[in-house]
PDB file of N, CA and C in Angstrom:
ATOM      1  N   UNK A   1     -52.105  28.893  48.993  1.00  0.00           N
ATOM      2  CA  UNK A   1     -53.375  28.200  48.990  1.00  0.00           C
ATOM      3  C   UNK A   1     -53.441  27.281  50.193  1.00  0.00           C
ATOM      4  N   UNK A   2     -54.565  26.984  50.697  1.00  0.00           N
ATOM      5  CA  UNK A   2     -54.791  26.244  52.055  1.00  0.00           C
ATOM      6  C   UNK A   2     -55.498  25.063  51.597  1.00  0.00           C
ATOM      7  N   UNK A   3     -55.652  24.167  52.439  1.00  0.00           N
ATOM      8  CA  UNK A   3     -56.413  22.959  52.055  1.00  0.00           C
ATOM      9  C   UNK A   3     -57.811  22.936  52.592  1.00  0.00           C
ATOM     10  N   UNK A   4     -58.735  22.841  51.987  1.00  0.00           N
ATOM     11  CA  UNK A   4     -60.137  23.413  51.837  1.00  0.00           C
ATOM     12  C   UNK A   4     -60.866  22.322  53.100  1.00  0.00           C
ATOM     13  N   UNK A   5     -60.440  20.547  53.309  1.00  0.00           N
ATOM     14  CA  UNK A   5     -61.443  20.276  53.798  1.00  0.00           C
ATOM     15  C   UNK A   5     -60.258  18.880  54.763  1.00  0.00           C
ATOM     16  N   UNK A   6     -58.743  19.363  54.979  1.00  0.00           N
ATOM     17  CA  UNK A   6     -58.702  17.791  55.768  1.00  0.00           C
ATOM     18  C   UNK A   6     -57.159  18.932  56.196  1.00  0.00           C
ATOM     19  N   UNK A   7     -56.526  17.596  57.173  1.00  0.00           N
ATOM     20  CA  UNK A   7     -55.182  17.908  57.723  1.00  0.00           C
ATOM     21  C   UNK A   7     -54.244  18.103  56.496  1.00  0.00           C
ATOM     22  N   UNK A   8     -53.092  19.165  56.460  1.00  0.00           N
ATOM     23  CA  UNK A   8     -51.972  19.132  55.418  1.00  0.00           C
ATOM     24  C   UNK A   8     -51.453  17.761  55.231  1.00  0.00           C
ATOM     25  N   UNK A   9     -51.351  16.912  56.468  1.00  0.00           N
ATOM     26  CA  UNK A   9     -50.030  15.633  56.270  1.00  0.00           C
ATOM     27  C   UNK A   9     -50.777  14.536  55.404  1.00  0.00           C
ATOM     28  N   UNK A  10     -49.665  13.809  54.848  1.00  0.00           N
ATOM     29  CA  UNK A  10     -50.402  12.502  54.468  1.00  0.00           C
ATOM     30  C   UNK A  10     -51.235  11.570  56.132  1.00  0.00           C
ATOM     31  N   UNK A  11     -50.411  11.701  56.745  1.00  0.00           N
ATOM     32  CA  UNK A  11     -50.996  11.202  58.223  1.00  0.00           C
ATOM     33  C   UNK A  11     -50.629  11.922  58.969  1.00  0.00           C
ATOM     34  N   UNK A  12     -51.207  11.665  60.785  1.00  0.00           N
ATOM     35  CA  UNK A  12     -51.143  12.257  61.031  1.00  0.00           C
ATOM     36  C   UNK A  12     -51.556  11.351  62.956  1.00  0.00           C
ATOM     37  N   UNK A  13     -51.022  11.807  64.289  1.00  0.00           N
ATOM     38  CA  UNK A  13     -51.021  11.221  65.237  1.00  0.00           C
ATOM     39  C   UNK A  13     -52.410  11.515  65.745  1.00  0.00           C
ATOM     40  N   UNK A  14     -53.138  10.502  66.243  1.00  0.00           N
ATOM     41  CA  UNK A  14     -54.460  10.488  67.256  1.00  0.00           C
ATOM     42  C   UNK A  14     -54.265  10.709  68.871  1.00  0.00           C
ATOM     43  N   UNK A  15     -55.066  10.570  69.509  1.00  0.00           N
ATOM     44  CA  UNK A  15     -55.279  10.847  70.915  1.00  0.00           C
ATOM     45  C   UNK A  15     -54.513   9.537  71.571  1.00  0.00           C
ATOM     46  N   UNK A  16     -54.379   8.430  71.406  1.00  0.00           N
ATOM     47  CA  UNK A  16     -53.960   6.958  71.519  1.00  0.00           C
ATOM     48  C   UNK A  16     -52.065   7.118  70.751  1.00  0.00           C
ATOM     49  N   UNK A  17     -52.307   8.013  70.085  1.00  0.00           N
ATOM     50  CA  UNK A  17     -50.204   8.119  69.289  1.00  0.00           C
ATOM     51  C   UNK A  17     -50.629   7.331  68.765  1.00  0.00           C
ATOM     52  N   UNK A  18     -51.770   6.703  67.844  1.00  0.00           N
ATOM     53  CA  UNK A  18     -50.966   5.835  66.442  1.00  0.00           C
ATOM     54  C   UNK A  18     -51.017   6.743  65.494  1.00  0.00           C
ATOM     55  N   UNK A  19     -50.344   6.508  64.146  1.00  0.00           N
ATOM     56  CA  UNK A  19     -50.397   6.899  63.398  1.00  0.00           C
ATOM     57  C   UNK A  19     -51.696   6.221  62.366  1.00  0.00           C
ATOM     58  N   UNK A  20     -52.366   7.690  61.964  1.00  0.00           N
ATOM     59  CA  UNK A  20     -53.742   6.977  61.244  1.00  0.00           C
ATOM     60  C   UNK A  20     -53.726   8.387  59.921  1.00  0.00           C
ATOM     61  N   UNK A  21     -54.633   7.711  59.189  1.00  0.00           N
ATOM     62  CA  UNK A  21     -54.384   8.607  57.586  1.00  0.00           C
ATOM     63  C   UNK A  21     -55.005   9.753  57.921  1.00  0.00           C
ATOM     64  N   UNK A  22     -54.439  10.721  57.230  1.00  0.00           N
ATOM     65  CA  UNK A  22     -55.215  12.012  56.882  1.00  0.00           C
ATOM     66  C   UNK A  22     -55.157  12.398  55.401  1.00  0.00           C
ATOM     67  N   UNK A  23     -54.780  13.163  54.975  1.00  0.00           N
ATOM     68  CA  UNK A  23     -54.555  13.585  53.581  1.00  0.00           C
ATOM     69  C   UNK A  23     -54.576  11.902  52.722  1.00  0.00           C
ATOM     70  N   UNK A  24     -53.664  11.090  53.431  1.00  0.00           N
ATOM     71  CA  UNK A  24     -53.508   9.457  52.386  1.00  0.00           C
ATOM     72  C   UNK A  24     -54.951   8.445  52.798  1.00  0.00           C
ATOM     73  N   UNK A  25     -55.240   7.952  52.455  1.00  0.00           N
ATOM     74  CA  UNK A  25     -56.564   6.782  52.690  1.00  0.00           C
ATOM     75  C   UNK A  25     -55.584   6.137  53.658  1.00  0.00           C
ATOM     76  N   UNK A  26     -54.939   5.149  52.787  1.00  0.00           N
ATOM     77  CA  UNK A  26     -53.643   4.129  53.656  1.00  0.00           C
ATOM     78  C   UNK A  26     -52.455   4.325  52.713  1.00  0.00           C
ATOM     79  N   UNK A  27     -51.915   3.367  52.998  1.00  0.00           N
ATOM     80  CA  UNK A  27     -50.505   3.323  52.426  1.00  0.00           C
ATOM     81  C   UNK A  27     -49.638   1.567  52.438  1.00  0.00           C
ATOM     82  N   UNK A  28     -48.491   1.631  51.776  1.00  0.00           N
ATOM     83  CA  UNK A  28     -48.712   0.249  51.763  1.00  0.00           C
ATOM     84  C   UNK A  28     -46.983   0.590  51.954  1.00  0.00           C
ATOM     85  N   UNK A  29     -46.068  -0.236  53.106  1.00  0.00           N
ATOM     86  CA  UNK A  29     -44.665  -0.445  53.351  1.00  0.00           C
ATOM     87  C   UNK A  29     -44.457  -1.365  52.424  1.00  0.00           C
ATOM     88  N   UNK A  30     -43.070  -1.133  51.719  1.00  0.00           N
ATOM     89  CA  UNK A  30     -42.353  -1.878  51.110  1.00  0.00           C
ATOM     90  C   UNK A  30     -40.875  -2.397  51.445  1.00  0.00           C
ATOM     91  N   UNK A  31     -40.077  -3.336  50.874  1.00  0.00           N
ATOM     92  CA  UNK A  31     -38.643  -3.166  50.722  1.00  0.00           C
ATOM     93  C   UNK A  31     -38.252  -2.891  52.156  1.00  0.00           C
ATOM     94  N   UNK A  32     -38.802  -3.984  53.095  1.00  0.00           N
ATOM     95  CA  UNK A  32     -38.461  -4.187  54.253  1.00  0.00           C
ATOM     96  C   UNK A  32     -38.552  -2.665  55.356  1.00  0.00           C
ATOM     97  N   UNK A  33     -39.493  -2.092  54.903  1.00  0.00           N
ATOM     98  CA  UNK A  33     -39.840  -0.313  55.658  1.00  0.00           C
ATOM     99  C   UNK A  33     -39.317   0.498  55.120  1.00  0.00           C
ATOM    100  N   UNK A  34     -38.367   0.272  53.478  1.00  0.00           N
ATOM    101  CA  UNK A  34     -37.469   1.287  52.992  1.00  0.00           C
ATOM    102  C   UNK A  34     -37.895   1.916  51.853  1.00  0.00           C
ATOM    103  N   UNK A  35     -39.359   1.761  51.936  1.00  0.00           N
ATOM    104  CA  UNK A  35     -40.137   1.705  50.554  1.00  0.00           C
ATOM    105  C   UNK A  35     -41.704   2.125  50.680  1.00  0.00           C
ATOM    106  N   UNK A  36     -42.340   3.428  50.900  1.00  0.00           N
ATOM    107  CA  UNK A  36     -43.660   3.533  50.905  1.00  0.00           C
ATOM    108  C   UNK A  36     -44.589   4.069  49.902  1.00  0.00           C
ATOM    109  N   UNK A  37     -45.652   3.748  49.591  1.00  0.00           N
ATOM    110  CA  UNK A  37     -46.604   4.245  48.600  1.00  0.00           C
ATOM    111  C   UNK A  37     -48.067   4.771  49.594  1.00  0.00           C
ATOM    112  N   UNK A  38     -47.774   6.202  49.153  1.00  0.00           N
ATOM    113  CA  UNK A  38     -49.137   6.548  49.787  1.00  0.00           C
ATOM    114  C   UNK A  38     -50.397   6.677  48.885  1.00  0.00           C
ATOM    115  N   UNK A  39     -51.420   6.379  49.536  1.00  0.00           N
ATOM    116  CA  UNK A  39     -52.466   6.491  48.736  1.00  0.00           C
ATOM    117  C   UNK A  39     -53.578   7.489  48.775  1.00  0.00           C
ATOM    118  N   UNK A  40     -53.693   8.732  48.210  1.00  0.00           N
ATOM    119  CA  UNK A  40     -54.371   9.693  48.997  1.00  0.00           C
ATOM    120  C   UNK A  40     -55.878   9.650  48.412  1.00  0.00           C
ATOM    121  N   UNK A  41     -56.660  10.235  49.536  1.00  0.00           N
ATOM    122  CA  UNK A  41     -57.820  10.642  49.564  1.00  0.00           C
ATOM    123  C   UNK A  41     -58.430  11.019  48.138  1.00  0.00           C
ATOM    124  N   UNK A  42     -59.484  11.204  47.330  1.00  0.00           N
ATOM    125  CA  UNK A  42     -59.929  11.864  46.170  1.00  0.00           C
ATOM    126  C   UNK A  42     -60.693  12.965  46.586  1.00  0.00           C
ATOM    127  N   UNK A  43     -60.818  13.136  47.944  1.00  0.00           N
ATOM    128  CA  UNK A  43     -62.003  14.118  48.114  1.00  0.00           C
ATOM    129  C   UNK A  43     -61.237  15.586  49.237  1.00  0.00           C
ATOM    130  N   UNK A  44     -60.040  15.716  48.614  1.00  0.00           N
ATOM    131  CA  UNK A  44     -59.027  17.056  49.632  1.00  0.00           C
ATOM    132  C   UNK A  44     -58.880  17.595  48.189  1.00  0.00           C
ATOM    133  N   UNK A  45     -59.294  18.916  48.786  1.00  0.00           N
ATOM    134  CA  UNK A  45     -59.036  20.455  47.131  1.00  0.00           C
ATOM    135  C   UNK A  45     -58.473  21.443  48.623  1.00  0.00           C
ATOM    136  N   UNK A  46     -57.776  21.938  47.230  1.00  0.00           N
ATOM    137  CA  UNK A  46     -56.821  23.397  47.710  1.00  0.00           C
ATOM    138  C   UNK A  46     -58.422  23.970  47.962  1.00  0.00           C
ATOM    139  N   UNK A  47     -58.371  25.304  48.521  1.00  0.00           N
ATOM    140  CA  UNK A  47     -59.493  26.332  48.596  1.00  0.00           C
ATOM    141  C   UNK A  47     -60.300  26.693  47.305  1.00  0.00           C
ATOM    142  N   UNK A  48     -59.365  26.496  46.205  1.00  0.00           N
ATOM    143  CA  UNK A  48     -60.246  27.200  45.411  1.00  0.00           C
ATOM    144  C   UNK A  48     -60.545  25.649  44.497  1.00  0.00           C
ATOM    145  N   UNK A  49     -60.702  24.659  44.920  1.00  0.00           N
ATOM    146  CA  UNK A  49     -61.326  23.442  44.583  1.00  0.00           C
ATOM    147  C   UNK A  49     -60.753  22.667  43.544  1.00  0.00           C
ATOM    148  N   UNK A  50     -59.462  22.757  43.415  1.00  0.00           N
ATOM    149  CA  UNK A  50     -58.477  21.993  43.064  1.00  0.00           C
ATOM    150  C   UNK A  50     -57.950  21.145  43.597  1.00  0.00           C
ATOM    151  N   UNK A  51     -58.104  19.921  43.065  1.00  0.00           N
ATOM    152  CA  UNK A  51     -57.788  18.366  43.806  1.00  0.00           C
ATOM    153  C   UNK A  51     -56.153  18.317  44.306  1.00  0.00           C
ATOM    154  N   UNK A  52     -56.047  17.875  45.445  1.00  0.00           N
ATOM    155  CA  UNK A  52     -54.418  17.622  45.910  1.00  0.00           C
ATOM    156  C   UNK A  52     -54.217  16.361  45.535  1.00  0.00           C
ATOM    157  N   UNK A  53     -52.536  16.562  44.802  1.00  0.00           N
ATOM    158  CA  UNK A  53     -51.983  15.595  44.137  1.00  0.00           C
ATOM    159  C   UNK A  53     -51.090  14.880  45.135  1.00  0.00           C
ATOM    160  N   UNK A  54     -50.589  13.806  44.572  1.00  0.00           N
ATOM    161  CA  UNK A  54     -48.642  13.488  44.832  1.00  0.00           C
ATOM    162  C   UNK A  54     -48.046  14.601  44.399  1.00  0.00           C
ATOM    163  N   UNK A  55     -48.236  15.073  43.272  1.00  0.00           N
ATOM    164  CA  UNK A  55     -47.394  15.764  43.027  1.00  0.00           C
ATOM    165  C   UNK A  55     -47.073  17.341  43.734  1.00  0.00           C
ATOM    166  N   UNK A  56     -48.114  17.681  44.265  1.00  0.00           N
ATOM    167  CA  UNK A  56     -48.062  18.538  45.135  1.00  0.00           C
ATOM    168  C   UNK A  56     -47.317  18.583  46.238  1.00  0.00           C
ATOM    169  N   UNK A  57     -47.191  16.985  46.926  1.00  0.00           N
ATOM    170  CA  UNK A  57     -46.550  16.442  48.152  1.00  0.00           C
ATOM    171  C   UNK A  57     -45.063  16.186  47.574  1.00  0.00           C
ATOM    172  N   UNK A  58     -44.737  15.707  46.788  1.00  0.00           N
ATOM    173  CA  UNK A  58     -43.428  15.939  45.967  1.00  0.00           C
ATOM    174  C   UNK A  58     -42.609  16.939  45.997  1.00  0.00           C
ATOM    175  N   UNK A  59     -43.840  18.304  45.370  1.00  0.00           N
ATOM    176  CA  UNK A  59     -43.090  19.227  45.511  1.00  0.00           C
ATOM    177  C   UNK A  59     -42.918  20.179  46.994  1.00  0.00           C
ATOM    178  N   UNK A  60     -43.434  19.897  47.579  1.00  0.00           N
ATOM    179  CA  UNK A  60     -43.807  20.317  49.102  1.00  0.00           C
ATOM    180  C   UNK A  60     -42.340  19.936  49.852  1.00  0.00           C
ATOM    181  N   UNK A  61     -42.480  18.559  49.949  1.00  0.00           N
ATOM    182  CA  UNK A  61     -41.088  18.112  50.335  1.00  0.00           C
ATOM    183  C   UNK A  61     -39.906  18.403  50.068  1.00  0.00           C
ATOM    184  N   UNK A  62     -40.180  18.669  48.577  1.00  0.00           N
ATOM    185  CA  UNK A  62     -38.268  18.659  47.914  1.00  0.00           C
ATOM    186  C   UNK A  62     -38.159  20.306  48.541  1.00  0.00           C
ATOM    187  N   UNK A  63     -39.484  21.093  48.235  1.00  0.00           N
ATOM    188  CA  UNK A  63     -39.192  22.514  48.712  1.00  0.00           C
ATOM    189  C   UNK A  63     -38.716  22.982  50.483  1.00  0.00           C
ATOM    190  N   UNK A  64     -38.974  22.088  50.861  1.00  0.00           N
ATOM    191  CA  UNK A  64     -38.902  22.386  52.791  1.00  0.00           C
ATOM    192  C   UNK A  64     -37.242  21.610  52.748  1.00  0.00           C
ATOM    193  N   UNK A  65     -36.834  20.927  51.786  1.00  0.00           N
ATOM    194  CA  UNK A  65     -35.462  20.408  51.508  1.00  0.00           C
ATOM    195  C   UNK A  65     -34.279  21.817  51.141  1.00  0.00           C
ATOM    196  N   UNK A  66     -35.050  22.303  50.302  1.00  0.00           N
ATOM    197  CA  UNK A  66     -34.566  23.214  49.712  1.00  0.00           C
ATOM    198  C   UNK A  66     -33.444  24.057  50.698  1.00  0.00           C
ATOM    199  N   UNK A  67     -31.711  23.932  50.165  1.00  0.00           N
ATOM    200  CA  UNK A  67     -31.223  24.884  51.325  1.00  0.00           C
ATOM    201  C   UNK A  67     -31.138  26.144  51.170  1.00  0.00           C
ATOM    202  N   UNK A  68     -31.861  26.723  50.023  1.00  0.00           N
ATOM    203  CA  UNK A  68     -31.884  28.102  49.998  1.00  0.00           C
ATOM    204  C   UNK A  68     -32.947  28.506  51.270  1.00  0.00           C
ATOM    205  N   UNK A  69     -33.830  27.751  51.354  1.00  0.00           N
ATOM    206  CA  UNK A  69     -35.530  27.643  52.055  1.00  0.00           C
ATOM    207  C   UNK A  69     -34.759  28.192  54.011  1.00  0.00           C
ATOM    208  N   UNK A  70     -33.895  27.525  53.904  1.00  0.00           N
ATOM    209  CA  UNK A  70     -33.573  27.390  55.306  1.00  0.00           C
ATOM    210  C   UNK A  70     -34.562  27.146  56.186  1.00  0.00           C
ATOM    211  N   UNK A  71     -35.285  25.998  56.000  1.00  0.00           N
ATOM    212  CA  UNK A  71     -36.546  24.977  56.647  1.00  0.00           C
ATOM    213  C   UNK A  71     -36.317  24.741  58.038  1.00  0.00           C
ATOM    214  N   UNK A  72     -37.202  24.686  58.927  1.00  0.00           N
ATOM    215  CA  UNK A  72     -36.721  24.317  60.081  1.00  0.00           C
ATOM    216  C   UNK A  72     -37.348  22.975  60.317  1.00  0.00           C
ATOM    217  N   UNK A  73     -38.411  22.733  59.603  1.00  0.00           N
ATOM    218  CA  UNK A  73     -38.908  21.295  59.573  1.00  0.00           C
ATOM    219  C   UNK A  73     -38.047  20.342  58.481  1.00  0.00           C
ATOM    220  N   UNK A  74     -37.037  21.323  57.613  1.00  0.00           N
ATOM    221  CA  UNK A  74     -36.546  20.048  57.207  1.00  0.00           C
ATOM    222  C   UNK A  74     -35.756  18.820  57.759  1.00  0.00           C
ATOM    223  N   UNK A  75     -35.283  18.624  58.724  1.00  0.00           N
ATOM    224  CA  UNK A  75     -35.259  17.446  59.560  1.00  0.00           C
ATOM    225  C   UNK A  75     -35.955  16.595  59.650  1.00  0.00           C
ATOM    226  N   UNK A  76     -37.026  16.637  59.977  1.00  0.00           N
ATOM    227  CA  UNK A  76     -37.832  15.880  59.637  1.00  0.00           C
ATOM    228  C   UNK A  76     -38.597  14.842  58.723  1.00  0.00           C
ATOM    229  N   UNK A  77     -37.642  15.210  57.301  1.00  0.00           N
ATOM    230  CA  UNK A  77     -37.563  14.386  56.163  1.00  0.00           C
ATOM    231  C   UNK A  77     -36.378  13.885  55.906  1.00  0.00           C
ATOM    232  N   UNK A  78     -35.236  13.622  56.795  1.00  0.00           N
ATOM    233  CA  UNK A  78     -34.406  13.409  56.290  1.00  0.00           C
ATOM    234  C   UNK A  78     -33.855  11.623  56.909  1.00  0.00           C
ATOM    235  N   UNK A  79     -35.391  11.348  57.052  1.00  0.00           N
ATOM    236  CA  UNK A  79     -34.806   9.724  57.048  1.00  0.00           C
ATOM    237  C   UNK A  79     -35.180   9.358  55.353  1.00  0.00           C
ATOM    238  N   UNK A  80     -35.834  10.376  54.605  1.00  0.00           N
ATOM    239  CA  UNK A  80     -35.703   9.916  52.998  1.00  0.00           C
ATOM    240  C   UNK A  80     -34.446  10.056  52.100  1.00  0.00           C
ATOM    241  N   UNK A  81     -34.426   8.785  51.572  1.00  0.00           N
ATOM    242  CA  UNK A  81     -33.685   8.939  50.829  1.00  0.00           C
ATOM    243  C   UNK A  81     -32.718   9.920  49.803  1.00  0.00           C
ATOM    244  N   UNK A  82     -31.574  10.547  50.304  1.00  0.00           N
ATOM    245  CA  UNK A  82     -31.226  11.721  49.968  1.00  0.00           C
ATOM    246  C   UNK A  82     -31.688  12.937  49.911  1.00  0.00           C
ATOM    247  N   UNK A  83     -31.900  12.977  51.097  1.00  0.00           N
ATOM    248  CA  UNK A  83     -32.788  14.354  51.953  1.00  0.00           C
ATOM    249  C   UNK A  83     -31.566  15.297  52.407  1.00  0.00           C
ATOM    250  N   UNK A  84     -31.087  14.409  53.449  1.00  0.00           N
ATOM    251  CA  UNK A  84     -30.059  15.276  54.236  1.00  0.00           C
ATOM    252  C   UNK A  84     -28.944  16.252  53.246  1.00  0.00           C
ATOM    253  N   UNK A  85     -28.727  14.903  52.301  1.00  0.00           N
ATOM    254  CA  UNK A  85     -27.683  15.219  51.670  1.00  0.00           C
ATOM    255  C   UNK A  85     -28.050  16.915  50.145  1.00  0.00           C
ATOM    256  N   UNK A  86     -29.223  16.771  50.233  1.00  0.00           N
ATOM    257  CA  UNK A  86     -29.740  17.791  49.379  1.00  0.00           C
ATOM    258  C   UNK A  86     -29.822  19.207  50.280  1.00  0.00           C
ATOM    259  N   UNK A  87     -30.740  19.076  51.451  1.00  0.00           N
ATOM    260  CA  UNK A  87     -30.695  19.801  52.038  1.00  0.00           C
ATOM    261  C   UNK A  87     -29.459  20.698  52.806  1.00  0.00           C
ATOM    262  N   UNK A  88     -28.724  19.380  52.881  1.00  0.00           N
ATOM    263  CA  UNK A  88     -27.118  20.171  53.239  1.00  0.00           C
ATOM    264  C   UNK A  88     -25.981  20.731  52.097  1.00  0.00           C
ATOM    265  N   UNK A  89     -26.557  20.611  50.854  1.00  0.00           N
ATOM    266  CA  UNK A  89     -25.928  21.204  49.629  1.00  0.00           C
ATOM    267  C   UNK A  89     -24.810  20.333  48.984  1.00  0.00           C
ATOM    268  N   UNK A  90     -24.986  19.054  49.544  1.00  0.00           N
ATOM    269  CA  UNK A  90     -24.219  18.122  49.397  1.00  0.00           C
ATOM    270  C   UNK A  90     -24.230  17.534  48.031  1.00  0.00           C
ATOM    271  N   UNK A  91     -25.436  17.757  47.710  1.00  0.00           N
ATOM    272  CA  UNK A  91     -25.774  16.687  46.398  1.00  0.00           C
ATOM    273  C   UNK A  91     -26.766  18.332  46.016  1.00  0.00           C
ATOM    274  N   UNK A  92     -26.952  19.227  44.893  1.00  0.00           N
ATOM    275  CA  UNK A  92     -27.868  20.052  43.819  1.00  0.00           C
ATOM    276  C   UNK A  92     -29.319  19.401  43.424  1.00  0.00           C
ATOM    277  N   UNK A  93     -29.132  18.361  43.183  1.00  0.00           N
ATOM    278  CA  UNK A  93     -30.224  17.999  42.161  1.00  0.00           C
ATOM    279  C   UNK A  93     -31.719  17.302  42.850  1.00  0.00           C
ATOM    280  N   UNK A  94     -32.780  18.201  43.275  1.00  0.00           N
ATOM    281  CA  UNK A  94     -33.696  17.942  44.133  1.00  0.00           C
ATOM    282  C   UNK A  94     -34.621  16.141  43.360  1.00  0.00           C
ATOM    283  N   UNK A  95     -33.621  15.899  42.150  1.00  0.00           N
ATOM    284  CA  UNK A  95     -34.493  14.567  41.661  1.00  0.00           C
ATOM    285  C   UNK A  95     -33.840  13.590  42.666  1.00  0.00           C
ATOM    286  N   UNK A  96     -33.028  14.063  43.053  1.00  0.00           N
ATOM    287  CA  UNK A  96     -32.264  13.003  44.070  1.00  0.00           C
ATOM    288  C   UNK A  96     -32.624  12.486  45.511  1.00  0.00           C
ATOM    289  N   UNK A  97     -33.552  13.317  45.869  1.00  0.00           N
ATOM    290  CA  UNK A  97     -34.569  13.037  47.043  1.00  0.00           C
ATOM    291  C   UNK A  97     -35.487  11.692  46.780  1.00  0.00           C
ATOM    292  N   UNK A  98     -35.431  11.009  47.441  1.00  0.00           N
ATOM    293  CA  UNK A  98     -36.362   9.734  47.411  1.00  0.00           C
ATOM    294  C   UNK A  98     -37.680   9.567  47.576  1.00  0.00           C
ATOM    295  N   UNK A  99     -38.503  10.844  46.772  1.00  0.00           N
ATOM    296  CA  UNK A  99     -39.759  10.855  46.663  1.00  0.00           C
ATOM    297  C   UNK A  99     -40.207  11.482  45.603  1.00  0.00           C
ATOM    298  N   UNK A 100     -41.679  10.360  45.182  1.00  0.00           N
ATOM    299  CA  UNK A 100     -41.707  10.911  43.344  1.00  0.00           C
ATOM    300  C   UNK A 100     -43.122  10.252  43.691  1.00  0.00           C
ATOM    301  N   UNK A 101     -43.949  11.317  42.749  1.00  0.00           N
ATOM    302  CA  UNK A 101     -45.091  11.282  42.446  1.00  0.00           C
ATOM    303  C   UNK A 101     -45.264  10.269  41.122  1.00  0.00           C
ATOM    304  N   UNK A 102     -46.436   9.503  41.289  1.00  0.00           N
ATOM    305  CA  UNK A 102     -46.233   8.788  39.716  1.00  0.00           C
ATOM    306  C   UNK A 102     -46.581   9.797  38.767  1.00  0.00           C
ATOM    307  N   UNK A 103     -46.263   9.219  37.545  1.00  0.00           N
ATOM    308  CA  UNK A 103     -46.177  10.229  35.974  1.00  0.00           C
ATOM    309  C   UNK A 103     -47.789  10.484  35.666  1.00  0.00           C
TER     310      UNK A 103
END
């Protein structure tokens, strides 16, 4: 499924390199930068007009983690919290990645 009406990322770089929202409205740093809450958009549906979750982005992530996946963007997540270590088969248990959708 594709995303019907915005960029895949929660953000995403401008013409200037800042970082500005796409998929998230904003977001709010925590725990001295070790800690983020994104806040996404209400108005991004998959194609067939199903609203995009966290939980979608949850599972998106833990899956590009995945070392069966053999990801080439997974690098790129691995300043999260027990990323590397999942992705390198170090640690099994994808709850161990430092990203969670609320309940």
């Amino acid at each position: 499924m594709r995303y019907a009406n915005s960029s895949p990322g929660l953000a995403e770089v401008n013409v200037e390199t800042d970082v500005v929202p796409a998929v998230a409205r904003s977001w709010q740093v925590l725990d001295e930068g070790r800690r983020y809450i994104f806040h996404l958009r209400n108005d991004v549906n998959w194609t067939d007009g199903t609203p995009v979750t966290a939980r979608d982005f949850e599972w998106a992530w833990k899956r590009n983690l995945a070392p069966s996946l053999h990801s080439s963007t997974a690098q790129f997540l691995f300043d999260v919290s027990g990323a590397m270590d999942y992705h390198q088969g170090k640690n099994h248990d994808p709850d161990s990645v430092g990203v969670r959708a609320p309940g």
